[in-house]
N, C-alpha and C. Protein backbone atom coordinates (compact mmCIF):
# COMPACT_ATOMS: atom_id res chain seq x y z
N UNK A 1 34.99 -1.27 -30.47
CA UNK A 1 34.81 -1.55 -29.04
C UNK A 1 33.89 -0.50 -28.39
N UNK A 2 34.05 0.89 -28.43
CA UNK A 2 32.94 2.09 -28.05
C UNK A 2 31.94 1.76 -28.84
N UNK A 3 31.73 1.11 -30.30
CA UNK A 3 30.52 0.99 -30.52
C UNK A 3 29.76 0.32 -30.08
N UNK A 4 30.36 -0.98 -30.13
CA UNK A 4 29.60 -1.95 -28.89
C UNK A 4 29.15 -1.76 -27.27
N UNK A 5 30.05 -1.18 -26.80
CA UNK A 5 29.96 -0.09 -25.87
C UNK A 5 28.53 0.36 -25.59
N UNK A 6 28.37 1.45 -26.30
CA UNK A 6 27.44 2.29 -26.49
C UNK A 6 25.95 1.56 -27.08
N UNK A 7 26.50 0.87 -27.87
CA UNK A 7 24.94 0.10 -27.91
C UNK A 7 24.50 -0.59 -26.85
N UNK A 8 25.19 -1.92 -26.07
CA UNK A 8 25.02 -1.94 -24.80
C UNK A 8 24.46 -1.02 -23.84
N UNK A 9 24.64 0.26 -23.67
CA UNK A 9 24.42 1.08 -22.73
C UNK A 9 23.05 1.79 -22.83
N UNK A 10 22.86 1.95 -24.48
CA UNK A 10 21.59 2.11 -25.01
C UNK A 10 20.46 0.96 -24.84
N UNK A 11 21.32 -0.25 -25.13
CA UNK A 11 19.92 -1.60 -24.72
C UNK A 11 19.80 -1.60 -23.44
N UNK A 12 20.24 -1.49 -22.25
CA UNK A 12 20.10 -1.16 -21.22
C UNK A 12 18.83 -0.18 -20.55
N UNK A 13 19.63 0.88 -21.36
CA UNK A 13 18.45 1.74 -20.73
C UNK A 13 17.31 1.86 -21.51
N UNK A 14 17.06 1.45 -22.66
CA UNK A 14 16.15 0.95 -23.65
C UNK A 14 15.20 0.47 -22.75
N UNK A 15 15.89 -1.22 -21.67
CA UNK A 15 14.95 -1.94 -21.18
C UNK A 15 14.35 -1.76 -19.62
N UNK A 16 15.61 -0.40 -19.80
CA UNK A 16 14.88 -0.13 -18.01
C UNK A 16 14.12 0.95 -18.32
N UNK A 17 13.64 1.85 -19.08
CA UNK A 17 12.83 2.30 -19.79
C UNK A 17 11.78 1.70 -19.90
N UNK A 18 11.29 1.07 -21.02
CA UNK A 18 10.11 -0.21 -20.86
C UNK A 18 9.78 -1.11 -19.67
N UNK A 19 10.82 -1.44 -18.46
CA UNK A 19 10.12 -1.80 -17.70
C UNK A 19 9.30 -1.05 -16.68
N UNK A 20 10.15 0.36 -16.76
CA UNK A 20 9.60 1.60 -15.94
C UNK A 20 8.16 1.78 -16.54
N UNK A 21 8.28 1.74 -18.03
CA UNK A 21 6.57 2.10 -18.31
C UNK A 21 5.51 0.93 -18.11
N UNK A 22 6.20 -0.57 -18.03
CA UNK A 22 5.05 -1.69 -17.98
C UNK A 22 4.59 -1.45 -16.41
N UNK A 23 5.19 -1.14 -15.44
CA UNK A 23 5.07 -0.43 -14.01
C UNK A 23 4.11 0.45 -13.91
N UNK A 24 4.47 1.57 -14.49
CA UNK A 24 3.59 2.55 -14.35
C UNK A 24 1.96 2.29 -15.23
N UNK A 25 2.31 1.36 -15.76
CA UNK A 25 0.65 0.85 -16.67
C UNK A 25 -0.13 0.49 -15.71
N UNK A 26 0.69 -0.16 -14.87
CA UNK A 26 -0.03 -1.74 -13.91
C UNK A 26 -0.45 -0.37 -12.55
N UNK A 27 0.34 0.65 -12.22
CA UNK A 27 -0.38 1.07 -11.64
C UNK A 27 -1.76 2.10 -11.99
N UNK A 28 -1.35 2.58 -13.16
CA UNK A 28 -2.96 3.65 -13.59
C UNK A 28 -4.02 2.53 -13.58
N UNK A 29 -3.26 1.10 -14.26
CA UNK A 29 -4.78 0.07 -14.15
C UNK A 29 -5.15 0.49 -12.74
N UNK A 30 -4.44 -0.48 -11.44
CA UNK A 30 -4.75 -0.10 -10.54
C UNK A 30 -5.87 1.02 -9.96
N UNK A 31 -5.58 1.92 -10.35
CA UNK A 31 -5.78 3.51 -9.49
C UNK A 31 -7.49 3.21 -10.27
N UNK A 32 -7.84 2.89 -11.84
CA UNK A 32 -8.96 2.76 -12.64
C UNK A 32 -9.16 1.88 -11.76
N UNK A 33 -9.06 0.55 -11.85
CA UNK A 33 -9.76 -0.32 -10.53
C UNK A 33 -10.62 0.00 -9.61
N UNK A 34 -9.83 0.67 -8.88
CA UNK A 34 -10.35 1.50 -7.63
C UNK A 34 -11.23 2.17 -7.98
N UNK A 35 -11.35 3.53 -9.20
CA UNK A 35 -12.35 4.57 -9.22
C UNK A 35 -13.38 3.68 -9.89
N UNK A 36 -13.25 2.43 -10.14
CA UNK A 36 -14.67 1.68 -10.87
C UNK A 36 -15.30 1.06 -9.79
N UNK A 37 -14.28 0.77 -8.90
CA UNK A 37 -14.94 -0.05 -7.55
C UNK A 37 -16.07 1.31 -7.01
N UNK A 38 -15.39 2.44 -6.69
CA UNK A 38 -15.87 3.26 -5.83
C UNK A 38 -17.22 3.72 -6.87
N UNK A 39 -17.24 3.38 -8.22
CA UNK A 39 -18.25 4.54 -8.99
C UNK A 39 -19.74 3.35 -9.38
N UNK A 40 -19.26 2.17 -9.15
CA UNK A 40 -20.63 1.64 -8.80
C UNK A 40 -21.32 1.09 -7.44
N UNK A 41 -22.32 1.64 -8.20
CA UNK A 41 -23.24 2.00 -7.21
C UNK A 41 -23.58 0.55 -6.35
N UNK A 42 -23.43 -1.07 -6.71
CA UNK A 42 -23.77 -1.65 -6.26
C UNK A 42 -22.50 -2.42 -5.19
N UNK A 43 -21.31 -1.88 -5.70
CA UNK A 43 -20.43 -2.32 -4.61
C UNK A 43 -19.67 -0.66 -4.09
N UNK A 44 -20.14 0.40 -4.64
CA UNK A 44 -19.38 1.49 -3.40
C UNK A 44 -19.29 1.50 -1.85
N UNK A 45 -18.56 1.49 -1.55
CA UNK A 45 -18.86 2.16 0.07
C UNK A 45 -19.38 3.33 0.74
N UNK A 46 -19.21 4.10 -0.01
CA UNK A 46 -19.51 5.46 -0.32
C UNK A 46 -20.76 5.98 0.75
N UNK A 47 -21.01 7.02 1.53
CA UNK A 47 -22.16 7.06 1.07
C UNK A 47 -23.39 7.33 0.25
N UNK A 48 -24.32 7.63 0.48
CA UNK A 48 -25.32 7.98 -0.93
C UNK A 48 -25.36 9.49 -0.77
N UNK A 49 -25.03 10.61 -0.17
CA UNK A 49 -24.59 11.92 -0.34
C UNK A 49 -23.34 11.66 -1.20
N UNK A 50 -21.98 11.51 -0.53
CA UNK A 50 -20.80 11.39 -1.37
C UNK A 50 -20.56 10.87 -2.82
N UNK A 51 -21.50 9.28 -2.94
CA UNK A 51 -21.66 8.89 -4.16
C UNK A 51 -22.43 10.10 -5.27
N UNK A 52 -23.21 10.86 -4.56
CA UNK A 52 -23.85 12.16 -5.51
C UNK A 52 -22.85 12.40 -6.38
N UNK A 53 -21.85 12.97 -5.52
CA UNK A 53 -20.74 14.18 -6.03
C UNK A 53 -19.64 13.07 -6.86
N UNK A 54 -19.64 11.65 -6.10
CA UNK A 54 -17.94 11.48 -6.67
C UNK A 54 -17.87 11.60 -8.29
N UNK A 55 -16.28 11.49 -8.26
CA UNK A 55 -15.84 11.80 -9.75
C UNK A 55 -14.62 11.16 -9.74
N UNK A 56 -13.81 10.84 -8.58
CA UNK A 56 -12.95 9.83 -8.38
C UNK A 56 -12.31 9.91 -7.68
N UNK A 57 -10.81 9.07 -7.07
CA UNK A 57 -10.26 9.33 -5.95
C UNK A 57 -9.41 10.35 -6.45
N UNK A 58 -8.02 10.68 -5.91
CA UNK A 58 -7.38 11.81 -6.06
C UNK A 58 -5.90 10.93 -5.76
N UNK A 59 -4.95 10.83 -6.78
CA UNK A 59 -3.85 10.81 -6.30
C UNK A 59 -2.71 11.31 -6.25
N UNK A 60 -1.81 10.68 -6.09
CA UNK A 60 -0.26 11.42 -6.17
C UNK A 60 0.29 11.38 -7.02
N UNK A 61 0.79 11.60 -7.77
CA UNK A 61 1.74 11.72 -8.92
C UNK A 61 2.46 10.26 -8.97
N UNK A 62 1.72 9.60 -9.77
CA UNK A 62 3.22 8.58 -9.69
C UNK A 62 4.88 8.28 -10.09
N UNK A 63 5.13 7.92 -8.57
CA UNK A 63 6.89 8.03 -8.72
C UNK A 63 7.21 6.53 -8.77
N UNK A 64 7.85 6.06 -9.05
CA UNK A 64 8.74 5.00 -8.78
C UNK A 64 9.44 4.84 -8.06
N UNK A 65 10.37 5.84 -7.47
CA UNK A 65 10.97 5.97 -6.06
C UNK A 65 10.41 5.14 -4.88
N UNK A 66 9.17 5.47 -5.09
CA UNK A 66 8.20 4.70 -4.24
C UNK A 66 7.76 3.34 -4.14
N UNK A 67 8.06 2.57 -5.05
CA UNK A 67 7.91 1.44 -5.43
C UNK A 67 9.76 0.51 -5.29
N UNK A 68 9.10 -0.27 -4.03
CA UNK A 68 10.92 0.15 -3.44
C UNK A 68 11.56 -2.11 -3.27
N UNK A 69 12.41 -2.31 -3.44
CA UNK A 69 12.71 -3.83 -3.24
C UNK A 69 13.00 -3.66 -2.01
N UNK A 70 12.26 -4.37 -1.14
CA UNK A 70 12.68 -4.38 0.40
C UNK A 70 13.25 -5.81 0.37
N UNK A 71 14.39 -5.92 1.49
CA UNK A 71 15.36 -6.75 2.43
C UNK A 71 13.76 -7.47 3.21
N UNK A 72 13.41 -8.56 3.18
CA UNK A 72 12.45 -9.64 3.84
C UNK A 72 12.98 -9.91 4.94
N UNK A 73 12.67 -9.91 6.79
CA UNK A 73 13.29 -10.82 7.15
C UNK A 73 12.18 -11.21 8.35
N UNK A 74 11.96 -12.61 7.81
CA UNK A 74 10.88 -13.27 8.83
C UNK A 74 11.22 -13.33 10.10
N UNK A 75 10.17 -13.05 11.33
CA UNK A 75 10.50 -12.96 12.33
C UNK A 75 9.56 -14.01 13.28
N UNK A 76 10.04 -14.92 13.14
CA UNK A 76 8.84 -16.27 13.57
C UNK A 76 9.24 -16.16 15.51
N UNK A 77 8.02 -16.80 15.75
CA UNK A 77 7.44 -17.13 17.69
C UNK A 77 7.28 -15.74 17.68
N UNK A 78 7.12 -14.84 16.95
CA UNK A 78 6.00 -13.76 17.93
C UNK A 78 4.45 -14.14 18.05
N UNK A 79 4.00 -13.41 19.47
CA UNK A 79 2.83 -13.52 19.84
C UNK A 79 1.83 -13.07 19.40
N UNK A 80 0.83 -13.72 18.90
CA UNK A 80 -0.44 -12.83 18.49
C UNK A 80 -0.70 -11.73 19.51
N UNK A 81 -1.57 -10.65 18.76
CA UNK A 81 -2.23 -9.50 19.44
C UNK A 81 -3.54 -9.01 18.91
N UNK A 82 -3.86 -7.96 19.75
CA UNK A 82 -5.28 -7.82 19.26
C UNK A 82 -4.99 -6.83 18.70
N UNK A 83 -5.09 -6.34 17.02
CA UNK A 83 -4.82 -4.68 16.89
C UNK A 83 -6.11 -3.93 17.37
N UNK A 84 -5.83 -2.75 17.65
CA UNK A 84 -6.78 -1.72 17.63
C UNK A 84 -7.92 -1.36 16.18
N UNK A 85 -8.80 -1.07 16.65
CA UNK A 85 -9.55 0.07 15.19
C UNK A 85 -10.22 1.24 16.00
N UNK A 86 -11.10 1.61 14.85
CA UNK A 86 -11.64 2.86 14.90
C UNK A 86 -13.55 2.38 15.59
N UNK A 87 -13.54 1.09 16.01
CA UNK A 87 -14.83 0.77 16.66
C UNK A 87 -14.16 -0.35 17.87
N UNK A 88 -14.94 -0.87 18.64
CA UNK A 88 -14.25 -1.91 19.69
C UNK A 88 -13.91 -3.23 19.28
N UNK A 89 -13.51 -3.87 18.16
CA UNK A 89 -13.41 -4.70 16.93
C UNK A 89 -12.24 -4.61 17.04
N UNK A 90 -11.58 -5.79 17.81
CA UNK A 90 -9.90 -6.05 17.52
C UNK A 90 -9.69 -7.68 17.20
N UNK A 91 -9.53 -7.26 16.03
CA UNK A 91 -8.90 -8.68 14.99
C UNK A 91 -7.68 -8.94 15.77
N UNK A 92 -7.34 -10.52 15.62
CA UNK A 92 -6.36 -11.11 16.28
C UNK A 92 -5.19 -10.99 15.15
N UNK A 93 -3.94 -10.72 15.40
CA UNK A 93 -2.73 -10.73 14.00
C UNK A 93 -1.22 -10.75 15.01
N UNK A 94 -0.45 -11.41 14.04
CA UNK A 94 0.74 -11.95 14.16
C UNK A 94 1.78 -11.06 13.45
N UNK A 95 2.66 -10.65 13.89
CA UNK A 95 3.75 -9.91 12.82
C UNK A 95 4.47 -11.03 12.32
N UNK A 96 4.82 -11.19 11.20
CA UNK A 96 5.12 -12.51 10.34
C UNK A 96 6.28 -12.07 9.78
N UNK A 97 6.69 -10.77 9.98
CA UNK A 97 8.05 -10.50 9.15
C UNK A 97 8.50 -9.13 8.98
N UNK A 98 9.26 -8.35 8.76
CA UNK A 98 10.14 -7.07 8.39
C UNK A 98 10.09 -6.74 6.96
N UNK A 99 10.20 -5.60 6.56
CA UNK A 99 10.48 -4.77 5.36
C UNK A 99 11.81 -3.65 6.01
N UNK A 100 12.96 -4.09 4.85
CA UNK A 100 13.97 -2.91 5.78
C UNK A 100 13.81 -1.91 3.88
N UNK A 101 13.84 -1.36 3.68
CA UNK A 101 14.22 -0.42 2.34
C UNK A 101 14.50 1.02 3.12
N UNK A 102 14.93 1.65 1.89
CA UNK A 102 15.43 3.35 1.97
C UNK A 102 14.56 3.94 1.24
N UNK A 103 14.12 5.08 1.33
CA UNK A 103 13.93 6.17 0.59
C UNK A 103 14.55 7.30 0.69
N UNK A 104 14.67 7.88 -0.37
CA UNK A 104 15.96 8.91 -0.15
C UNK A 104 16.99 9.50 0.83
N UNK A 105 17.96 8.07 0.68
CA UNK A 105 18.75 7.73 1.62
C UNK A 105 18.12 7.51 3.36
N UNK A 106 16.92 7.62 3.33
CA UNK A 106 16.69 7.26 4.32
C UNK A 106 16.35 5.82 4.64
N UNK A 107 16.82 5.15 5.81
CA UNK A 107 16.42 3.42 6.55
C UNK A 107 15.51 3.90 7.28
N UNK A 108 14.74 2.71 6.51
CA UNK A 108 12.87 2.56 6.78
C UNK A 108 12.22 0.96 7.07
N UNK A 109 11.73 0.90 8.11
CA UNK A 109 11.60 -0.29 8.20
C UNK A 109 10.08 -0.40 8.61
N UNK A 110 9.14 -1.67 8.13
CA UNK A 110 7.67 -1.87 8.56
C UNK A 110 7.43 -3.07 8.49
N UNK A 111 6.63 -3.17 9.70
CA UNK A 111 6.39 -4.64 9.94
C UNK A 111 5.05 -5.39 9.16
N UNK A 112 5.13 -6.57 8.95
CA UNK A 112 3.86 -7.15 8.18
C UNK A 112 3.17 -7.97 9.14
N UNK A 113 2.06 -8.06 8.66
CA UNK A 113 0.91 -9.01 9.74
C UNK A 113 0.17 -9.91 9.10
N UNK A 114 0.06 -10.93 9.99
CA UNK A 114 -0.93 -12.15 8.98
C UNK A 114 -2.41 -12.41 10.23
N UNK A 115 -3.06 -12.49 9.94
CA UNK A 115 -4.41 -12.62 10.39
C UNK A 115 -4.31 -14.01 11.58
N UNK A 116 -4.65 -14.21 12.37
CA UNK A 116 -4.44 -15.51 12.76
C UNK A 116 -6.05 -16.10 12.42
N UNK A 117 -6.96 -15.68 11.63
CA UNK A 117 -8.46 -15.89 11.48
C UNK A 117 -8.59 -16.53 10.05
N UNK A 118 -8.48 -17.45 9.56
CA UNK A 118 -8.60 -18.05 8.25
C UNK A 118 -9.61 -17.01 7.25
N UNK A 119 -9.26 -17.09 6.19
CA UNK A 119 -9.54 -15.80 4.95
C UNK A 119 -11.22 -17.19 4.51
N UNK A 120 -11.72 -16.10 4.51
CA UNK A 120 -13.42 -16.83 3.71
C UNK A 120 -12.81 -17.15 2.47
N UNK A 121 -12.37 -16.18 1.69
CA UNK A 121 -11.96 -16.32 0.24
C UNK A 121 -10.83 -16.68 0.18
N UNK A 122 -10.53 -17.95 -0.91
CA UNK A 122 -9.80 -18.68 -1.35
C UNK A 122 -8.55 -17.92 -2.17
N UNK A 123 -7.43 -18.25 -2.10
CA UNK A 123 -6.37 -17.63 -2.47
C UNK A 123 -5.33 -16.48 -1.63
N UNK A 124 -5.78 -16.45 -0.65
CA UNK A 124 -5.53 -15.53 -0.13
C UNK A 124 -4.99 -16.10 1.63
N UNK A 125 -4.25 -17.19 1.37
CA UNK A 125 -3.54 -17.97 2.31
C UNK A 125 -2.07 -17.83 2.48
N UNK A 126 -1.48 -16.36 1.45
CA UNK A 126 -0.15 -16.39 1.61
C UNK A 126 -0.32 -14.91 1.98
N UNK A 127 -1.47 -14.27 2.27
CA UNK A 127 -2.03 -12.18 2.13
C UNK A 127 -1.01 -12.14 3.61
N UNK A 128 -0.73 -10.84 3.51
CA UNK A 128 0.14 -10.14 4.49
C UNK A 128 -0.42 -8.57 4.29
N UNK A 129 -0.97 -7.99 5.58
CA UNK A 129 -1.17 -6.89 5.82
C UNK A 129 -0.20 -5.73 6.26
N UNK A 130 -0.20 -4.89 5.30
CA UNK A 130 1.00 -3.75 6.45
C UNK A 130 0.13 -2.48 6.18
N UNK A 131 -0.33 -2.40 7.24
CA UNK A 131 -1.04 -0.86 7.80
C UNK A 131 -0.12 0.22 8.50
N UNK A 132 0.22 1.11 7.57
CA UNK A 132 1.47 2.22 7.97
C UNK A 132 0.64 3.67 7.79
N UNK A 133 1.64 4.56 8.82
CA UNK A 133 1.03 6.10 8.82
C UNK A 133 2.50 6.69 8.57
N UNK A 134 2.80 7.89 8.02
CA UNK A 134 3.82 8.74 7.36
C UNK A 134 3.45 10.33 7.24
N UNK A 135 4.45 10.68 7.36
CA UNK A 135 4.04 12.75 7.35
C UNK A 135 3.48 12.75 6.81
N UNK A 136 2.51 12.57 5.37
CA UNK A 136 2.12 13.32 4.69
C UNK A 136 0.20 12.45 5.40
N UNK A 137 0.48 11.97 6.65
CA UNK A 137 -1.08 11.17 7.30
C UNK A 137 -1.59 12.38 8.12
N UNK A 138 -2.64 13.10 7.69
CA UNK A 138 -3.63 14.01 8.42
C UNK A 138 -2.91 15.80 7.39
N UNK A 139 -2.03 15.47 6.60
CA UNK A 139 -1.06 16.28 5.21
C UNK A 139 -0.66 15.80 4.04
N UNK A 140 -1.96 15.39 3.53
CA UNK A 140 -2.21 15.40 2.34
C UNK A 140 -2.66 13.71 2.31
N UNK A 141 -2.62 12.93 3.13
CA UNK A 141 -3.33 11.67 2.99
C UNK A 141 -4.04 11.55 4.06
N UNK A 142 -5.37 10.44 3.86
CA UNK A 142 -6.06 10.74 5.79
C UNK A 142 -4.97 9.92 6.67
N UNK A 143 -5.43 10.85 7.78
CA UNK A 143 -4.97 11.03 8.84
C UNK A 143 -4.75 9.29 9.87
N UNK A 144 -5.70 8.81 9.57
CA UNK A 144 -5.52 7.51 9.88
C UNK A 144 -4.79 6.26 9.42
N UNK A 145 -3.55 6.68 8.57
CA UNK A 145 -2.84 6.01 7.75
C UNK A 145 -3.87 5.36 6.50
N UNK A 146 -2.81 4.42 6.11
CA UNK A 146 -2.95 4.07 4.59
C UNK A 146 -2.22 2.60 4.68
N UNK A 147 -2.86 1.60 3.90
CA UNK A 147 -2.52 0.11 3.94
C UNK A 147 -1.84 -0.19 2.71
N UNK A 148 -1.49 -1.05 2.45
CA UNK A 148 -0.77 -2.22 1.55
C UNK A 148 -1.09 -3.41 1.55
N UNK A 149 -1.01 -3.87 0.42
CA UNK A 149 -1.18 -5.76 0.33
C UNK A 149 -0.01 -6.32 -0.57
N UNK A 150 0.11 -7.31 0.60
CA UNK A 150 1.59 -8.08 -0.17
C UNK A 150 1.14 -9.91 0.25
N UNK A 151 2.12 -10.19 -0.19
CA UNK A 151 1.53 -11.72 0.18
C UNK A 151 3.50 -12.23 0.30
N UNK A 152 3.25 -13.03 1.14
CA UNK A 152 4.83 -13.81 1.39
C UNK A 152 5.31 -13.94 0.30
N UNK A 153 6.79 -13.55 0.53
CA UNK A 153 7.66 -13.66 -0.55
C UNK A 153 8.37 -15.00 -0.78
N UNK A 154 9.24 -15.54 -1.49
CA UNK A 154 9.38 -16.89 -1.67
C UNK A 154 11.03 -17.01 -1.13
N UNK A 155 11.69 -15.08 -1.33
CA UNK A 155 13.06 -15.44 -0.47
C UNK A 155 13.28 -14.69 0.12
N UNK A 156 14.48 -13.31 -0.02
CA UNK A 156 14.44 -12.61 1.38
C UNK A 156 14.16 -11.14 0.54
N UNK A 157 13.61 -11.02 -0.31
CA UNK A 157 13.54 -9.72 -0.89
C UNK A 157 11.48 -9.83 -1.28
N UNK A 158 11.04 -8.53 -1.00
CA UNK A 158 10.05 -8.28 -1.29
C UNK A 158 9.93 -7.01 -1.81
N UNK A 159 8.53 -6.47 -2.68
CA UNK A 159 8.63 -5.44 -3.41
C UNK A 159 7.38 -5.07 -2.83
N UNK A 160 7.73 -3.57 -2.65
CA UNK A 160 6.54 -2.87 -1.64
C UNK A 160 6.40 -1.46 -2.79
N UNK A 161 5.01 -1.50 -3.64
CA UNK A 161 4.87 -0.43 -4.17
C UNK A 161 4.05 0.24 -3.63
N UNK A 162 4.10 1.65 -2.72
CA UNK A 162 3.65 2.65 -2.34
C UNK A 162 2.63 3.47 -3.14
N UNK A 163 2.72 3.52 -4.25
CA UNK A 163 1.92 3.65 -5.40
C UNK A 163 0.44 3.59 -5.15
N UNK A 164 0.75 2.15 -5.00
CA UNK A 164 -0.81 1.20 -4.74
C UNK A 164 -1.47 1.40 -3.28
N UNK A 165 -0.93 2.51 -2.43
CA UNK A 165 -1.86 2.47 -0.84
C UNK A 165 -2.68 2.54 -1.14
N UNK A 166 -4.08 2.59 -0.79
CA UNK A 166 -4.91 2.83 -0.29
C UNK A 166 -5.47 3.02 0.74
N UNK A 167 -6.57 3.78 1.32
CA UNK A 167 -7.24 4.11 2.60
C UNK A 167 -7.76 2.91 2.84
N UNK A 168 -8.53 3.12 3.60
CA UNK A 168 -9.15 2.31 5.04
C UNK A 168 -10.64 2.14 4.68
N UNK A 169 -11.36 1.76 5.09
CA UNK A 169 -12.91 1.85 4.21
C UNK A 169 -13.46 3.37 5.03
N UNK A 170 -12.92 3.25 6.18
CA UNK A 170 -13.36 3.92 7.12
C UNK A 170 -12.66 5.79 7.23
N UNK A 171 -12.06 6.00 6.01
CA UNK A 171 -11.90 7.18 5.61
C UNK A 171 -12.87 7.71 4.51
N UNK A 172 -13.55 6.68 4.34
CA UNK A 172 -15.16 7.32 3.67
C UNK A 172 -16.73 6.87 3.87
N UNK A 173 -16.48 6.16 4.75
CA UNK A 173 -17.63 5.66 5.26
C UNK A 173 -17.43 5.24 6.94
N UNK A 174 -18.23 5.91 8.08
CA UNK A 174 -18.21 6.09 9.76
C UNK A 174 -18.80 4.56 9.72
N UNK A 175 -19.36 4.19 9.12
CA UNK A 175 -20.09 2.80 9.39
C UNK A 175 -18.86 1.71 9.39
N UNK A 176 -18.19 2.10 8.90
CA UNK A 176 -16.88 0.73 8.65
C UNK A 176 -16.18 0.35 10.33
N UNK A 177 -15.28 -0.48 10.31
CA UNK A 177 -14.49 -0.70 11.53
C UNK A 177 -13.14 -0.78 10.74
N UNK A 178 -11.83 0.02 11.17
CA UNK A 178 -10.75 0.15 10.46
C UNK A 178 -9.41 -0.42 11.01
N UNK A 179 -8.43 -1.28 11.12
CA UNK A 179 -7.35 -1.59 11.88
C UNK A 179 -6.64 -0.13 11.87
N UNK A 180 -6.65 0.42 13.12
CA UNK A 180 -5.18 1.21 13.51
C UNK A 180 -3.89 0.88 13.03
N UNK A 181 -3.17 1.39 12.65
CA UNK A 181 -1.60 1.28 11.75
C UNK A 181 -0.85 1.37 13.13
N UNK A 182 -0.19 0.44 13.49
CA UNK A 182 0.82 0.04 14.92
C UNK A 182 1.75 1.09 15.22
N UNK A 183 2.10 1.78 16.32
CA UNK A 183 2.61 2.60 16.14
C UNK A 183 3.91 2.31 15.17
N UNK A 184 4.68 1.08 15.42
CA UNK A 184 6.46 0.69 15.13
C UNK A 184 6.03 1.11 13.16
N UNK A 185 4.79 0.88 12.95
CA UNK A 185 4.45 1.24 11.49
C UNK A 185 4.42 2.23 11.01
N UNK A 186 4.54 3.61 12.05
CA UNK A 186 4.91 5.17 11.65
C UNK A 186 6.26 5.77 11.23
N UNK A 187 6.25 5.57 9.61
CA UNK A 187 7.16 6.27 9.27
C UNK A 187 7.49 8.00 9.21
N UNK A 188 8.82 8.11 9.83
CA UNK A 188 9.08 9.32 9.79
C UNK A 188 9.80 10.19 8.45
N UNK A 189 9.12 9.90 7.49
CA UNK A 189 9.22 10.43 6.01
C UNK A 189 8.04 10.86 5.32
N UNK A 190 8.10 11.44 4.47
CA UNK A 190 6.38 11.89 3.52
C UNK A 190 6.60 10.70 2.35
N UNK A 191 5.43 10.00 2.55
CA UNK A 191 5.22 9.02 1.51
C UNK A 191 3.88 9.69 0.70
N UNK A 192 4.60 10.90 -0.65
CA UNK A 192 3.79 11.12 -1.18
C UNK A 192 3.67 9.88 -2.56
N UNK A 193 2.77 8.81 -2.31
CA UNK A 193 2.39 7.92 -3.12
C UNK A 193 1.33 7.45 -2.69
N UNK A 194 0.38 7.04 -3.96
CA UNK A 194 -1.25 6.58 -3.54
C UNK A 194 -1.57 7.29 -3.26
N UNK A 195 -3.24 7.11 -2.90
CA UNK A 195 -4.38 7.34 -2.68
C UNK A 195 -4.18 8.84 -1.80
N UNK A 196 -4.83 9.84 -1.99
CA UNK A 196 -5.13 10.91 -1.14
C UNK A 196 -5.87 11.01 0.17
N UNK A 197 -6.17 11.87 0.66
CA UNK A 197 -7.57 12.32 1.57
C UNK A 197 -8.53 12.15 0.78
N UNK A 198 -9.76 11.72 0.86
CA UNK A 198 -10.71 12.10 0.34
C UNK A 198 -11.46 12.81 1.61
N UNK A 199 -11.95 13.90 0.86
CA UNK A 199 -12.59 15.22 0.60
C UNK A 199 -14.16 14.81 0.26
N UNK A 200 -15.18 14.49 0.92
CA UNK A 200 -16.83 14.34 0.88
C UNK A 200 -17.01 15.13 0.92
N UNK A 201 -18.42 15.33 0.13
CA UNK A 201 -19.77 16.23 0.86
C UNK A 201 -20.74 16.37 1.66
């Protein structure tokens, strides 16, 4: 009976083991993604000083902590709004729903947004934006928060990996126009996950 036991307990963590590493694959792909996007020259944003120097983005250590199952809960008849950016360019968006999760023991909650402007590109009719800022925004990530992409979930749980933020276009290039992260989207925790400051020349 303990032997069976114990093997059980071993296949277990055997498979939460392996799923922890098929995770962490999908994000280094990720993070490579990105430094291939940024390192050619015909789709960087970059500019052509910065593109001189780059060598890649800079990130955080990846945790899993960070990569969190959030509680879904749609919040339908709210009113469109105009968000803010970093030029006079305010896209029209809808908050379409809640993220409640914890991080170390802390309740954290962020709201998601859907475009009310139909997507040019195809597939991208279920995309949900959440543009969030957190202690570690203007300390150790830029200062203008850091985004996410999720797309509607099918029940009341969604998975928000932190891992995968990324900046704004407009934390490396002044030419861009950037959505402002809402204030209700400022978390009061350090989300050291994803993408860094980048640091130009």
């Amino acid at each position: 009976m303990k032997y069976t036991l114990l093997l059980s307990v071993f296949f277990l963590i055997s498979c939460a083991a392996t799923h922890q590493r098929k995770i962490t694959k999908k994000v280094v792909a990720h993070q490579t993604s990105e430094n291939e996007h940024f390192l050619d020259k015909e789709k960087t944003i970059l500019t052509d000083e910065d593109f001189k120097h780059f060598s890649g983005l800079e990130f955080y250590p990846i945790d899993l902590k960070y990569r969190v199952k959030a509680k879904f809960v749609r919040t339908p008849n709210e009113i469109p709004f105009l968000m803010p950016t970093t030029t006079e360019r305010l896209p029209e968006y809808v908050k379409y729903g809640e993220a409640h999760f914890s991080v170390d023991g802390n309740e954290l909650e962020l709201a998601l947004y859907q475009s009310t402007a139909p997507y040019d590109e195809a597939g991208y009719e279920d995309y949900l934006f959440l543009p969030f800022t957190d202690l570690t925004s203007g300390d150790g990530s830029y200062g203008g928060g850091r985004f996410l992409d999720a797309r509607i979930p099918r029940g009341t749980t969604i998975i928000l990996d932190f891992n995968k933020a990324y900046n704004p276009y407009c934390a490396y290039n002044h030419k861009y126009s950037c959505p402002i992260p809402p204030k209700e989207n400022d978390l009061l925790v350090r989300i050291e996950a994803g993408v860094k400051a980048f640091n130009g020349h």
